[in-house]
Structure formats: structure tokens, C-alpha cells
PDB file of N, CA and C in Angstrom:
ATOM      1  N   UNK A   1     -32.624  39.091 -23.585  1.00  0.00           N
ATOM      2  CA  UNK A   1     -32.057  37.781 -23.750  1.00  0.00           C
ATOM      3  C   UNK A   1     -30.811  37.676 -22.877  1.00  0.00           C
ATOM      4  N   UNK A   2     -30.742  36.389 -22.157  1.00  0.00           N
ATOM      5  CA  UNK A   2     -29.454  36.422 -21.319  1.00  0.00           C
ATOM      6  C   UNK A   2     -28.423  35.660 -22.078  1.00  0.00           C
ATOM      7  N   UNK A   3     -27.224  35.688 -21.722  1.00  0.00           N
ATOM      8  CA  UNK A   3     -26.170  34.852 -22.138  1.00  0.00           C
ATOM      9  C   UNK A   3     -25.157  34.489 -21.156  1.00  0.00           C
ATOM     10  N   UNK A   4     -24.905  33.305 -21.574  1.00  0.00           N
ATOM     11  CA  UNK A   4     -24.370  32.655 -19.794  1.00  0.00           C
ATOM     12  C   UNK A   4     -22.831  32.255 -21.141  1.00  0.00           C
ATOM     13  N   UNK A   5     -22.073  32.717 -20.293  1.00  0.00           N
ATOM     14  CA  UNK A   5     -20.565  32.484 -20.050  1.00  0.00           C
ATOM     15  C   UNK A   5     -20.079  30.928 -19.831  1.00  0.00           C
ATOM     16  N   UNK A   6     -20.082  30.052 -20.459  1.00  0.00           N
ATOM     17  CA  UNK A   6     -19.364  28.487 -20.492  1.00  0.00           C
ATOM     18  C   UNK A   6     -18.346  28.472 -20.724  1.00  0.00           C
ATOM     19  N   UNK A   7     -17.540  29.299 -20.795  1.00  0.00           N
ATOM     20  CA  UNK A   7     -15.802  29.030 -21.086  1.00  0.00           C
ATOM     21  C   UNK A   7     -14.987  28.692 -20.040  1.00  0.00           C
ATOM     22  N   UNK A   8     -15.641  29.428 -18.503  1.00  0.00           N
ATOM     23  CA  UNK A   8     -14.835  29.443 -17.427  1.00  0.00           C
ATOM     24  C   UNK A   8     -14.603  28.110 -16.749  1.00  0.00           C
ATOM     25  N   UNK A   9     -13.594  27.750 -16.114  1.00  0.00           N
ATOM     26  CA  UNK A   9     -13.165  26.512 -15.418  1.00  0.00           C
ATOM     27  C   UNK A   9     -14.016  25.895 -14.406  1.00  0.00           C
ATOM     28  N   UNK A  10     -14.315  25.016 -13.792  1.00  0.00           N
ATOM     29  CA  UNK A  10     -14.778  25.128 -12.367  1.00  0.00           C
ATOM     30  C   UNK A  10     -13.999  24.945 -11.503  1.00  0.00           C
ATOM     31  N   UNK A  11     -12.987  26.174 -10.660  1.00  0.00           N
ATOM     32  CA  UNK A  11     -12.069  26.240  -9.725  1.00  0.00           C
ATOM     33  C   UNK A  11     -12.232  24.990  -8.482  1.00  0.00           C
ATOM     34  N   UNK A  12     -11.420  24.677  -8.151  1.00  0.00           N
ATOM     35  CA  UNK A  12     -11.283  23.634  -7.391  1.00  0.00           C
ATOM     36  C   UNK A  12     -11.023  22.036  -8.039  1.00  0.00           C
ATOM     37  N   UNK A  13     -11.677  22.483  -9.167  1.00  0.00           N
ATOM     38  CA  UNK A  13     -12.090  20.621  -9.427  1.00  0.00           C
ATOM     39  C   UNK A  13     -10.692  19.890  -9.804  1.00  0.00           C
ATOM     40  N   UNK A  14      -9.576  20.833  -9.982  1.00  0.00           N
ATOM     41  CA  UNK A  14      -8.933  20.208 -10.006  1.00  0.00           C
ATOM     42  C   UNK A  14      -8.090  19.301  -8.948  1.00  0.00           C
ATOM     43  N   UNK A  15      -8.449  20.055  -7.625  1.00  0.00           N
ATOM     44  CA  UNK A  15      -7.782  20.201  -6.466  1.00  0.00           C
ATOM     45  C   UNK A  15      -8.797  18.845  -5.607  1.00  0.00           C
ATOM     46  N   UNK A  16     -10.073  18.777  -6.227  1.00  0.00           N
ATOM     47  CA  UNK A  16     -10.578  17.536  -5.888  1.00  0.00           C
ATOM     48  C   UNK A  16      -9.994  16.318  -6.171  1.00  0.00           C
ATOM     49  N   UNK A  17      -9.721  16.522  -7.987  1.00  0.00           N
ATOM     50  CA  UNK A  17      -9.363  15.166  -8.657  1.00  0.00           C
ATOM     51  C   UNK A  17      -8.001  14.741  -7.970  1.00  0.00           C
ATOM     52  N   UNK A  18      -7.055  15.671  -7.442  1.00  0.00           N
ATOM     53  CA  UNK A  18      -6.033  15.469  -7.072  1.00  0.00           C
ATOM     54  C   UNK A  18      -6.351  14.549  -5.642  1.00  0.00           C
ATOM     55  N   UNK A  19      -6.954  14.843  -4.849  1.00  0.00           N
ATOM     56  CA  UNK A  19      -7.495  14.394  -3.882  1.00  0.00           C
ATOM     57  C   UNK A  19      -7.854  12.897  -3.579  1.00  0.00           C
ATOM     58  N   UNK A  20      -8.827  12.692  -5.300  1.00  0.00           N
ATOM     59  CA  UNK A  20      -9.547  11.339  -5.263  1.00  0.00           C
ATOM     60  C   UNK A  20      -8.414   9.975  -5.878  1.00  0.00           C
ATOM     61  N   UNK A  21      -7.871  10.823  -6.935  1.00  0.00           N
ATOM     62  CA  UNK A  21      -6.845  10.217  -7.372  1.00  0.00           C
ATOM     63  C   UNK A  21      -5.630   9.958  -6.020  1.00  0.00           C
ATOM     64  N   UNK A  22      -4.980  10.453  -5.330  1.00  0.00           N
ATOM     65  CA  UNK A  22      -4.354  10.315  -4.295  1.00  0.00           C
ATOM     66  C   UNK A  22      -4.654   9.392  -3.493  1.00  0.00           C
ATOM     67  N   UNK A  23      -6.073   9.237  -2.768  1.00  0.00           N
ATOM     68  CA  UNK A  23      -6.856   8.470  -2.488  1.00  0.00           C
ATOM     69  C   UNK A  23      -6.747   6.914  -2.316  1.00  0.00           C
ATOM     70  N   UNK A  24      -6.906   6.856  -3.771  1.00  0.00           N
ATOM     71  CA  UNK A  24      -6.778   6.000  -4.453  1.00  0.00           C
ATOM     72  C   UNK A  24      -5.510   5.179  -5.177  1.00  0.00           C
ATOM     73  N   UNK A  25      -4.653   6.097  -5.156  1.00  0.00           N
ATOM     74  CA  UNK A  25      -3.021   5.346  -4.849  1.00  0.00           C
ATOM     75  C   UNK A  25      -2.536   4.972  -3.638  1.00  0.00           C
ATOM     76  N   UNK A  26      -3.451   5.586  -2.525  1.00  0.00           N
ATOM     77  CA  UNK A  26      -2.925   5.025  -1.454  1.00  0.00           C
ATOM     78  C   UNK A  26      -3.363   3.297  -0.868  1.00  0.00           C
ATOM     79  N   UNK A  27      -4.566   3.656  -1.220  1.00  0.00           N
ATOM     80  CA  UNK A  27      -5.011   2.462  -0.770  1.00  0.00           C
ATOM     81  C   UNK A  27      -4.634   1.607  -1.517  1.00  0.00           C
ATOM     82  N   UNK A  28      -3.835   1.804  -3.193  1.00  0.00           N
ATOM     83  CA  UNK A  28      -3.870   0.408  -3.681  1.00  0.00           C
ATOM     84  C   UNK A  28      -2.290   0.013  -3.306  1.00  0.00           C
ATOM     85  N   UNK A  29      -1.548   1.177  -3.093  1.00  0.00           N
ATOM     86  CA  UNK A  29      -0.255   0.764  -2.234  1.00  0.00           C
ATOM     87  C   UNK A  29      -0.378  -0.070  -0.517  1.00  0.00           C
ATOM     88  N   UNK A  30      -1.399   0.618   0.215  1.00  0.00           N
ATOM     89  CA  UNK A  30      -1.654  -0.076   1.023  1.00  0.00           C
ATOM     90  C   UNK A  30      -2.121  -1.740   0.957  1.00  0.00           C
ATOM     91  N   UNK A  31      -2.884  -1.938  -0.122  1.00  0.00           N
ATOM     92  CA  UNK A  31      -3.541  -3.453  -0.564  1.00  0.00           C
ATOM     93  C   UNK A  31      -1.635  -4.486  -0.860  1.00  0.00           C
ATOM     94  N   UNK A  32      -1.202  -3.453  -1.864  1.00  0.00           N
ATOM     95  CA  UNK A  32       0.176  -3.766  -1.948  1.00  0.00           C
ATOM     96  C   UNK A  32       1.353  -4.389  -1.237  1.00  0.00           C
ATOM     97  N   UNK A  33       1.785  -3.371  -0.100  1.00  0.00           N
ATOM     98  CA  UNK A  33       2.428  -3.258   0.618  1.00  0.00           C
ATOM     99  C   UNK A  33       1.856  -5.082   2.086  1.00  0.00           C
ATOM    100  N   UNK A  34       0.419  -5.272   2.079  1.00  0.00           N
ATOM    101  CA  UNK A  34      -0.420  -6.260   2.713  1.00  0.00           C
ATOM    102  C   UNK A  34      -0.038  -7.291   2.043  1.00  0.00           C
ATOM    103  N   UNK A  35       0.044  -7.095   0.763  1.00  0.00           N
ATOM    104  CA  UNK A  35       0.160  -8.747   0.386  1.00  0.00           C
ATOM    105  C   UNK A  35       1.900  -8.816   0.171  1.00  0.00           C
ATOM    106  N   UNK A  36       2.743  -8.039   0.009  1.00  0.00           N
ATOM    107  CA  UNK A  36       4.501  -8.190   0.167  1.00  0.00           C
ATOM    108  C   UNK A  36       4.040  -8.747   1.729  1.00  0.00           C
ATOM    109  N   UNK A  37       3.652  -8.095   2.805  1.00  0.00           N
ATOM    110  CA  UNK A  37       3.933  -9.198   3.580  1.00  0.00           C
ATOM    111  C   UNK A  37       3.329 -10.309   4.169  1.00  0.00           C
ATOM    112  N   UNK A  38       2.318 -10.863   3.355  1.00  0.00           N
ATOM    113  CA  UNK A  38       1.755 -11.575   3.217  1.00  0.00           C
ATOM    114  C   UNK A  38       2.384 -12.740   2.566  1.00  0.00           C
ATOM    115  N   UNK A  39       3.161 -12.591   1.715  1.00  0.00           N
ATOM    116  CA  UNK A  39       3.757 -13.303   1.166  1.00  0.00           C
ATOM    117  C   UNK A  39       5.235 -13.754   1.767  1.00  0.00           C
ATOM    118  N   UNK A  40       6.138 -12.475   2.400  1.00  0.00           N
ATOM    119  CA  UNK A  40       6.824 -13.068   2.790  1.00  0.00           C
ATOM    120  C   UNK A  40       6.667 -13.852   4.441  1.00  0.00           C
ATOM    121  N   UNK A  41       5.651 -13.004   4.867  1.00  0.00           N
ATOM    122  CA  UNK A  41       5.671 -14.419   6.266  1.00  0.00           C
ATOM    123  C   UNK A  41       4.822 -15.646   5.891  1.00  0.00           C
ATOM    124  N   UNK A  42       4.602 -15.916   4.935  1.00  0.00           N
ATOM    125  CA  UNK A  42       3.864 -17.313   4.447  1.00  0.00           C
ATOM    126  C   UNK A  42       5.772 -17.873   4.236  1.00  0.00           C
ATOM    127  N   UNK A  43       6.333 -17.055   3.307  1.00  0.00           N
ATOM    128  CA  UNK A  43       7.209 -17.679   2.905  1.00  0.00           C
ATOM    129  C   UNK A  43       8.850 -18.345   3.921  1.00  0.00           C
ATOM    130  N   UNK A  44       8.543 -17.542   4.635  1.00  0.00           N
ATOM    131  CA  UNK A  44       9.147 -17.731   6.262  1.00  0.00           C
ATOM    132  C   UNK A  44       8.740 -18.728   7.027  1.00  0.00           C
ATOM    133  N   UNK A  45       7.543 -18.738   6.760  1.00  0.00           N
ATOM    134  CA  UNK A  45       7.089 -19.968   7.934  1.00  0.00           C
ATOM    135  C   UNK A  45       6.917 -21.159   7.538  1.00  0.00           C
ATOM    136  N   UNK A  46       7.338 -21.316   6.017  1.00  0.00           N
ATOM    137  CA  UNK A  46       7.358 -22.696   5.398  1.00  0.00           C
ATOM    138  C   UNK A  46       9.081 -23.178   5.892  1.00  0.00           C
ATOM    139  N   UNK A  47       9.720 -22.302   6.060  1.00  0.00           N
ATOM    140  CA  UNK A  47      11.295 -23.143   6.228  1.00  0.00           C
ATOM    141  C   UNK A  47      11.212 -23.387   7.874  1.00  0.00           C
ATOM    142  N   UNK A  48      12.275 -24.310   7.665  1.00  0.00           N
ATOM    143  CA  UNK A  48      12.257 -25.370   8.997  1.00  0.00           C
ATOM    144  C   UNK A  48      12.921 -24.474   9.976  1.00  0.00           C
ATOM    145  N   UNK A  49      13.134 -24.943  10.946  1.00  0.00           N
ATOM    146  CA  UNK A  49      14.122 -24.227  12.210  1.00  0.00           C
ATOM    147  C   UNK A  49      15.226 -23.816  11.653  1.00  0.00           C
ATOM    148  N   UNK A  50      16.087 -25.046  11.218  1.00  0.00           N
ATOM    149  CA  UNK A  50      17.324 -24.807  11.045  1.00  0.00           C
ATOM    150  C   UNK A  50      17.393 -24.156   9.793  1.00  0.00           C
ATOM    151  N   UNK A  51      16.508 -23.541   8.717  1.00  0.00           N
ATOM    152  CA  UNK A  51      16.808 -22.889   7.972  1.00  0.00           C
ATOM    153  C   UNK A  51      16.721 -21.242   8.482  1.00  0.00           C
ATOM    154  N   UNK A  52      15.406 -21.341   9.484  1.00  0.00           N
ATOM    155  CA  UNK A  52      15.578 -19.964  10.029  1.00  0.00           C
ATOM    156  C   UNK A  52      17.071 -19.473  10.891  1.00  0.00           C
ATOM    157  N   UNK A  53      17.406 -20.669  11.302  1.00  0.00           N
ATOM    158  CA  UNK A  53      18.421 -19.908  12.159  1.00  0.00           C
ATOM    159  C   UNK A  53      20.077 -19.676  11.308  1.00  0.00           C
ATOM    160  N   UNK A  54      19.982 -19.996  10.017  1.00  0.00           N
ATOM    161  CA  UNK A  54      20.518 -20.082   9.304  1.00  0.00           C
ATOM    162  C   UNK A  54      20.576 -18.688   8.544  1.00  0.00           C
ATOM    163  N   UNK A  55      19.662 -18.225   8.559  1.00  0.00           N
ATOM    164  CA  UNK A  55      19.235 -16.594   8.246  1.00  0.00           C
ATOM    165  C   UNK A  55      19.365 -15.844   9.501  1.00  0.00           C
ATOM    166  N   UNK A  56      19.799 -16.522  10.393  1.00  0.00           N
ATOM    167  CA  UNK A  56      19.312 -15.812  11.674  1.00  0.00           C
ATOM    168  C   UNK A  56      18.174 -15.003  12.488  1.00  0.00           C
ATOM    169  N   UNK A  57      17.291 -15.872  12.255  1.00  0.00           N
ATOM    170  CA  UNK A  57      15.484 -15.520  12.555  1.00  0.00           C
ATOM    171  C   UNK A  57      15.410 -16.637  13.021  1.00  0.00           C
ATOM    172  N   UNK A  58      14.305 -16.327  14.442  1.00  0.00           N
ATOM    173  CA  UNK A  58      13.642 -17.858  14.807  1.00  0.00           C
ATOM    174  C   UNK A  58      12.034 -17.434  14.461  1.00  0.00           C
ATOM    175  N   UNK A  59      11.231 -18.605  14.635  1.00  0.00           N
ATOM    176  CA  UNK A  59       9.513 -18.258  14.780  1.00  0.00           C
ATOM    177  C   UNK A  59       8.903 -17.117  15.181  1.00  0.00           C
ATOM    178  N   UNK A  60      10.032 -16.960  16.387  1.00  0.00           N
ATOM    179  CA  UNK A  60       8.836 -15.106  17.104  1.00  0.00           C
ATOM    180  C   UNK A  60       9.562 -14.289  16.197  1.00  0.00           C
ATOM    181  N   UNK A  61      10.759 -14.167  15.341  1.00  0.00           N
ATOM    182  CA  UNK A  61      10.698 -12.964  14.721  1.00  0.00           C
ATOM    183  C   UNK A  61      10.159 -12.612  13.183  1.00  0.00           C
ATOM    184  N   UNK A  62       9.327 -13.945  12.856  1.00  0.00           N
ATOM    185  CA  UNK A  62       9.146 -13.410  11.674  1.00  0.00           C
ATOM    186  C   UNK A  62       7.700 -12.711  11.466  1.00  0.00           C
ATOM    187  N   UNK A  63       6.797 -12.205  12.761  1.00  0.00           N
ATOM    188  CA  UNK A  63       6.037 -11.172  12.567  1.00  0.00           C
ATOM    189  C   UNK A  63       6.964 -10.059  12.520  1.00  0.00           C
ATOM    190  N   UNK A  64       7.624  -9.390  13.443  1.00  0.00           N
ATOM    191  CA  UNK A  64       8.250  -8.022  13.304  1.00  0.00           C
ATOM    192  C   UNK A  64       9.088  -8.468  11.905  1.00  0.00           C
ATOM    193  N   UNK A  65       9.371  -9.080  11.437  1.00  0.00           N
ATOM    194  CA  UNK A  65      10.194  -8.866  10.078  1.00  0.00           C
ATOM    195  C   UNK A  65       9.527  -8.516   9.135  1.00  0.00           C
ATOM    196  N   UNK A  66       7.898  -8.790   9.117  1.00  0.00           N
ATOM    197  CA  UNK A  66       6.970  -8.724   8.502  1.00  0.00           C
ATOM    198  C   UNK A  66       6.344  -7.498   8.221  1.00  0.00           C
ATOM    199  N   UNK A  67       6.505  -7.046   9.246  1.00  0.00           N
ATOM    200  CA  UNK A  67       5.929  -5.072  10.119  1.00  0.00           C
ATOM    201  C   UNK A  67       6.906  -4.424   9.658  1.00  0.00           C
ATOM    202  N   UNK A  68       8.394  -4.553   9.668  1.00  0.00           N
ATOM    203  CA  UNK A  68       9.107  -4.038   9.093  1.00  0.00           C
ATOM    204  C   UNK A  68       9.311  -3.279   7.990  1.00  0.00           C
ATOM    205  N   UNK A  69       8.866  -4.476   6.982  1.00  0.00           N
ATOM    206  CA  UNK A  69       8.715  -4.103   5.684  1.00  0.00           C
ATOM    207  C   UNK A  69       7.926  -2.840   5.478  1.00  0.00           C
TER     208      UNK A  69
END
């Protein structure tokens, strides 16, 4: 009669979950991080000239302000 040993771990798996989980925080920081600037160059490009220059930004800079972030 055989007897099989079930107590032992399965090495690695933890080192996977770490992996998938990681993964998976990144991308939802990445989804994240897309819509902060998503939001703020929507929110930039609703004010007029003179409010941008009032902040001191014109039209061409509110992509790189955007990238910035």
C-alpha cells in the first residue's frame, strides 16, 4: 500500500501569487494614473486664455503638464 505525503507546500506558489497580484496593481494604477490625467487636461482645456495665463500655462503646455503627472 502506498501513502502519499499531502502536508507539504507547493514551493513557488507563493512567489507566483506575488507576481499575479503585482500584476495586477500595476495595471490598475496605470488605468489610474490615465484617468488623473484625463481629467485634468479635460479640466485645463475648459478655461479660457486668460485664465490659463493666469496660472501661467498657455494651450501647448497643457499636454506636458499632463505627462508630468
Amino acid at each position: 500500500m502506498a501513502a502519499f505525503d499531502t502536508s507539504r507546500t507547493t514551493y513557488g506558489s507563493a512567489i507566483v501569487a506575488g507576481r499575479i497580484s503585482r500584476a495586477v496593481f500595476n495595471a490598475i494604477a496605470s488605468v489610474m494614473s490615465w484617468n488623473d490625467a484625463r481629467v485634468t487636461r479635460n479640466a485645463l482645456s475648459a478655461l479660457s486664455d486668460r485664465e490659463l495665463e493666469d496660472i501661467g500655462l498657455s494651450r501647448g503646455d497643457i499636454e506636458s503638464v499632463t505627462f508630468r503627472r
